[in-house]
Protein backbone atom coordinates (compact mmCIF):
# COMPACT_ATOMS: atom_id res chain seq x y z
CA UNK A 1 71.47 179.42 65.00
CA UNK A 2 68.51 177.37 64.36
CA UNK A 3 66.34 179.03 61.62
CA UNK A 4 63.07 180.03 62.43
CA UNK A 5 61.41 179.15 59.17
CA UNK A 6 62.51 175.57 56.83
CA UNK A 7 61.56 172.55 54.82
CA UNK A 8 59.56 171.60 57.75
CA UNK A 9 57.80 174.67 58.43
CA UNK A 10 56.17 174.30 54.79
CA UNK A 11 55.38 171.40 55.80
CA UNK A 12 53.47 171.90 58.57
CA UNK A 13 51.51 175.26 56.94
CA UNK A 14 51.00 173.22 53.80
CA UNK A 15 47.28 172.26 54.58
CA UNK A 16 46.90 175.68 55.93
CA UNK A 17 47.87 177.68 52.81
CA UNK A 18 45.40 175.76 50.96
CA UNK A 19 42.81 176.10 52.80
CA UNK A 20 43.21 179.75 53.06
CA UNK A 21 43.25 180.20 49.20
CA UNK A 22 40.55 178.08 48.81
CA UNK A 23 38.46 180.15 51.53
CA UNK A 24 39.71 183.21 49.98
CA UNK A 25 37.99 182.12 46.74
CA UNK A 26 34.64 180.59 48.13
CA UNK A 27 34.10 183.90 50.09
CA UNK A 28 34.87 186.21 46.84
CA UNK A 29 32.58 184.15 44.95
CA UNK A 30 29.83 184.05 47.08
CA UNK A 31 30.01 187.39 47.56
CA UNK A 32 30.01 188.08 43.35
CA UNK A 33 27.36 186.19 42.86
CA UNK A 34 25.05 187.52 45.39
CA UNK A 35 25.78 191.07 45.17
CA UNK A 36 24.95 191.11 41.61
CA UNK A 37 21.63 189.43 43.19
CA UNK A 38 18.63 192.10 43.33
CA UNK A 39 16.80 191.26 46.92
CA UNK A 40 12.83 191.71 46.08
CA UNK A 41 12.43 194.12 48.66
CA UNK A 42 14.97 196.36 46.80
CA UNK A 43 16.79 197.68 50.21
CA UNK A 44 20.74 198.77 50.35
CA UNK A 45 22.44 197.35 53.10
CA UNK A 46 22.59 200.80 54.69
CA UNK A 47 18.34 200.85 54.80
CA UNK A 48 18.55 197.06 55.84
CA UNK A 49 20.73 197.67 58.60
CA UNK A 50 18.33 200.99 59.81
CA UNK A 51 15.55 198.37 59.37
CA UNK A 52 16.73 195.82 61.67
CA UNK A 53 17.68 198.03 64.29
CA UNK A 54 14.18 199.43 64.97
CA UNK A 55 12.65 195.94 64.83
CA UNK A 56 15.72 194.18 67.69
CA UNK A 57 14.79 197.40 69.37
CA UNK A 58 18.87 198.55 69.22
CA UNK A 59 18.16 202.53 70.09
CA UNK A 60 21.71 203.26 71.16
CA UNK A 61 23.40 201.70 67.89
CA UNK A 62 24.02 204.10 65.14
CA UNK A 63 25.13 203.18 61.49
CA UNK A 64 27.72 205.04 59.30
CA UNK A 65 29.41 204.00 55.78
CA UNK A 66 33.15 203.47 55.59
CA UNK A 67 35.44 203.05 52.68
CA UNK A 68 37.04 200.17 51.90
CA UNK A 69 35.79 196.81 50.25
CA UNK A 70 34.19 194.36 53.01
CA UNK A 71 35.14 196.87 56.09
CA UNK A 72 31.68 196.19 58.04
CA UNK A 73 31.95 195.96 61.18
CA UNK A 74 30.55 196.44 64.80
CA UNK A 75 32.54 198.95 67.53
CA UNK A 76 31.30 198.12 70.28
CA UNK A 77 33.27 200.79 71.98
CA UNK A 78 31.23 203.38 70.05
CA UNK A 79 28.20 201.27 69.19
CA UNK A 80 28.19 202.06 65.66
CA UNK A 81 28.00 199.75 62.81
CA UNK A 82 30.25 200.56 59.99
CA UNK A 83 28.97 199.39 56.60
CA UNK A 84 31.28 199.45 53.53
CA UNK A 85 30.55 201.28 50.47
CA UNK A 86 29.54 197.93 48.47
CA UNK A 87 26.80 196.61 51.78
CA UNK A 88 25.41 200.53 52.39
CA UNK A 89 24.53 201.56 49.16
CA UNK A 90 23.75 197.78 47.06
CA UNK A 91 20.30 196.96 47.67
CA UNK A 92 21.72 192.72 47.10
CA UNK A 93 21.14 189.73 49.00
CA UNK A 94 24.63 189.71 49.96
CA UNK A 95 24.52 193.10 51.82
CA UNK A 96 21.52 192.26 53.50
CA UNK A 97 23.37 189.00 54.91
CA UNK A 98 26.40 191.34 56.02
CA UNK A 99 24.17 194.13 57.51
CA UNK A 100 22.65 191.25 59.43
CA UNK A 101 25.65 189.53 60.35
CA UNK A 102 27.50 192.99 61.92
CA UNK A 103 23.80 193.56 64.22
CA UNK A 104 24.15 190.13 65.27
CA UNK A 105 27.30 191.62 67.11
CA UNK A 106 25.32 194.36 68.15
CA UNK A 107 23.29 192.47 69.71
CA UNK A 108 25.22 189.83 71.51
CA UNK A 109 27.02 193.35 72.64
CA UNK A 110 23.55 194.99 74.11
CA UNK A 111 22.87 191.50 75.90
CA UNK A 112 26.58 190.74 77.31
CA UNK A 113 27.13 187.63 75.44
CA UNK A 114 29.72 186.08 77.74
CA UNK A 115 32.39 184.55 74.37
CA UNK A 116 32.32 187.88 72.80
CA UNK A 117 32.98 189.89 76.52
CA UNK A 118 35.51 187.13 76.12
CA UNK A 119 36.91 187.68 73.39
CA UNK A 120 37.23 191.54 74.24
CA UNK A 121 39.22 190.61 77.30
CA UNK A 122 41.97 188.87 76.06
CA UNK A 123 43.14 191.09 73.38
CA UNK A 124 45.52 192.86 74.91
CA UNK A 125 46.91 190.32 76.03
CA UNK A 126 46.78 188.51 72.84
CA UNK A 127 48.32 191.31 70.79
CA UNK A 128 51.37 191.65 73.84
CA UNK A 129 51.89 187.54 73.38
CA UNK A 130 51.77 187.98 69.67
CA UNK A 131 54.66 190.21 69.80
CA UNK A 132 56.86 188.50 73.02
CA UNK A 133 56.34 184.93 71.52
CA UNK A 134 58.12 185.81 68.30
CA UNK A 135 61.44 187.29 70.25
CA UNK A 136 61.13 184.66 73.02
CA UNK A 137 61.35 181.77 70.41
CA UNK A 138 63.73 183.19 68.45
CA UNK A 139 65.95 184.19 71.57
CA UNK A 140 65.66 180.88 73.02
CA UNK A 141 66.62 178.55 69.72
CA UNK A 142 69.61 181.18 69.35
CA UNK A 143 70.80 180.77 72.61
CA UNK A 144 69.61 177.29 72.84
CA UNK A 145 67.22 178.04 75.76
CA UNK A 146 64.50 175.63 75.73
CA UNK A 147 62.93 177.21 79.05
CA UNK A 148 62.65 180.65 77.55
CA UNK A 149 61.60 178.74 73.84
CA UNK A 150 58.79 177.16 75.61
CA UNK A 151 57.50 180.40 77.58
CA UNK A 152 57.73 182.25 73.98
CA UNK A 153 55.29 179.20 72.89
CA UNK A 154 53.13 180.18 75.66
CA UNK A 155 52.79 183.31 74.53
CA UNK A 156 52.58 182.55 71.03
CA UNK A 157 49.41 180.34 71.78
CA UNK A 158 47.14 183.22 72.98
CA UNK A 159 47.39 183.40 68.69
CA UNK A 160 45.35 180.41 69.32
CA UNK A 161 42.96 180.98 72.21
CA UNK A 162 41.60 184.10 70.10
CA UNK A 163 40.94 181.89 67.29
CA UNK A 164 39.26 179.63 68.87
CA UNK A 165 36.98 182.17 70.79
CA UNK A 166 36.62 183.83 67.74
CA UNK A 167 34.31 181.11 66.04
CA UNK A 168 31.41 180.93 68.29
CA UNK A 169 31.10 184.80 68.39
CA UNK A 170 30.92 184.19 64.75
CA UNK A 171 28.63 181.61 64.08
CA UNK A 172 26.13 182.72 66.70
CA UNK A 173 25.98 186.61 64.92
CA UNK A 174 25.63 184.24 61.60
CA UNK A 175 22.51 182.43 63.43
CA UNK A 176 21.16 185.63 64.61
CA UNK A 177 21.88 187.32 61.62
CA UNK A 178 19.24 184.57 60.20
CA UNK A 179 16.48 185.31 62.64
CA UNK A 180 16.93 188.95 62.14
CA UNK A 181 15.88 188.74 58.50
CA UNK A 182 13.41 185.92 59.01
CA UNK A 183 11.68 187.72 61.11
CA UNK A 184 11.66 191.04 59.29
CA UNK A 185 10.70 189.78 56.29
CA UNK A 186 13.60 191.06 54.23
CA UNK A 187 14.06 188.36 52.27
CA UNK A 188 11.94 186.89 50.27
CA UNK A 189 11.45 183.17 49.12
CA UNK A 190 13.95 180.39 49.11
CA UNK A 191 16.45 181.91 46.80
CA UNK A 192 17.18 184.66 48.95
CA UNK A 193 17.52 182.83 51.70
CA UNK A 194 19.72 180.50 49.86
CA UNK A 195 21.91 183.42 49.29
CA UNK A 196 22.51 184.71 52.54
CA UNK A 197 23.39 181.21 53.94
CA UNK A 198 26.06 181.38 51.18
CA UNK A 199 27.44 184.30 51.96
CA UNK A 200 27.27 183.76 55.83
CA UNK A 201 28.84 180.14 55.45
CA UNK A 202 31.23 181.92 53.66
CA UNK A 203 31.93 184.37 56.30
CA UNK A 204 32.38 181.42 58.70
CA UNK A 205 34.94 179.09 56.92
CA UNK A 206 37.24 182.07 56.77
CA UNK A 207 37.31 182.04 61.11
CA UNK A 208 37.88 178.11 60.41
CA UNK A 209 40.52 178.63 58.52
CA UNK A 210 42.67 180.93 60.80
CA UNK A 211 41.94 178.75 63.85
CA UNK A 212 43.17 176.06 61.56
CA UNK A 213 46.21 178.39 60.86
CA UNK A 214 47.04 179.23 64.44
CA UNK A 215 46.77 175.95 65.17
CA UNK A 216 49.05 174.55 62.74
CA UNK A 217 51.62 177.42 63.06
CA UNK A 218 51.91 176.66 67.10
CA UNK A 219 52.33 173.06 65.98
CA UNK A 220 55.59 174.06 63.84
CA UNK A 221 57.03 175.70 66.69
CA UNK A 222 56.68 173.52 69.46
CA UNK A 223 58.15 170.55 66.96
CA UNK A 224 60.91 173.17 66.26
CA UNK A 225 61.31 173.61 70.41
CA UNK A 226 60.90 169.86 71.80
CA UNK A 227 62.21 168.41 68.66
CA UNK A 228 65.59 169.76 69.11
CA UNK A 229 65.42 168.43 72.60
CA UNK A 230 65.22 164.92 71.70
């Protein structure tokens, strides 16, 4: 049996773990620092979010708080934005930039933005391929079946498609999430607007880092397939 998991494999995710710990702490303090950060126009998240909604004309989207620390999101199932406790009841610069960021999915959902119906569509199968790569891989190094290796690695890469269609759906609610509050007037100045580009760009390395992740994780396993082949 060839083990799934070795020197190697540490050496491929290396560069990964890093990153990840080092994205874990720029997002955490980006977020500290500008949630302790007063906006001007002295509006929760929760009144932000009700805000922006009647200005980008969003009528069918409804907002409710959740528990949870940095929960927010968008079902676009249900349209309803879910704000955490922290972004619906802190009247900060960093809940305004998260209220934002959640309607920017809102909207790309009310005008069929064509990564995120994208995105939508493959998760099923990503979450089936998630699952089948795993036992395929392991099944095939056991039994040392490259063929059935190689179609687990198939699967295994849909880990990888959703990453990657993950980051423009990102970045563009990030760039709308800008307009939004430009336009509104929410913020106020250049030190509020400094503040939500932290905490968006924030936001945004952590989707880097997991495509970066997926990638170097399918990496490991096709050395660990072809490499026993040579």
């Amino acid at each position: 049996m060839y083990p799934l998991f070795n020197l190697n494999y540490l050496i491929f995710m290396l560069p990964a773990f890093i990153l990840m710990i080092a994205t874990q702490w720029y997002v955490k303090a980006a977020y500290q620092r500008w949630s302790r950060v007063a906006s001007r126009g002295q509006m929760t998240g929760l009144q932000a979010a009700q805000r922006l909604i009647q200005s980008a004309a969003l009528y069918n989207v409804r907002v409710e708080e959740i528990p949870g620390h940095m929960t927010d999101h968008y079902d676009p199932r249900s349209k309803t934005l879910r704000l955490s406790q922290g972004t619906a009841r802190t009247p900060s610069v960093a809940a305004l930039a998260i209220a934002a960021h959640e309607l920017g999915h809102a909207i790309q959902d009310q005008e069929g933005y064509l990564p995120l119906k994208f995105r939508a569509a493959i998760v099923p199968a990503v979450n089936i391929g998630s699952y089948l790569g795993w036992f395929f891989i392991f099944v095939g190094l056991f039994f040392n079946a490259t063929n059935l290796a190689v179609l687990g690695l198939v699967f295994f890469s849909g880990g990888v498609v959703f990453a990657l269609a993950t980051l423009p759906v990102e970045l563009n609610a990030s760039a709308r999430a800008r307009t939004l509050l430009a336009n509104s007037g929410l913020i106020w100045g250049n030190e509020e607007e400094k503040g939500v580009n932290a905490v968006l760009n924030a936001a945004a390395l952590t989707y880097v880092a997991a495509l970066v992740t997926a990638i170097l994780q399918l990496l490991y396993y096709a050395n660990l397939i072809f490499g026993r082949r040579r």
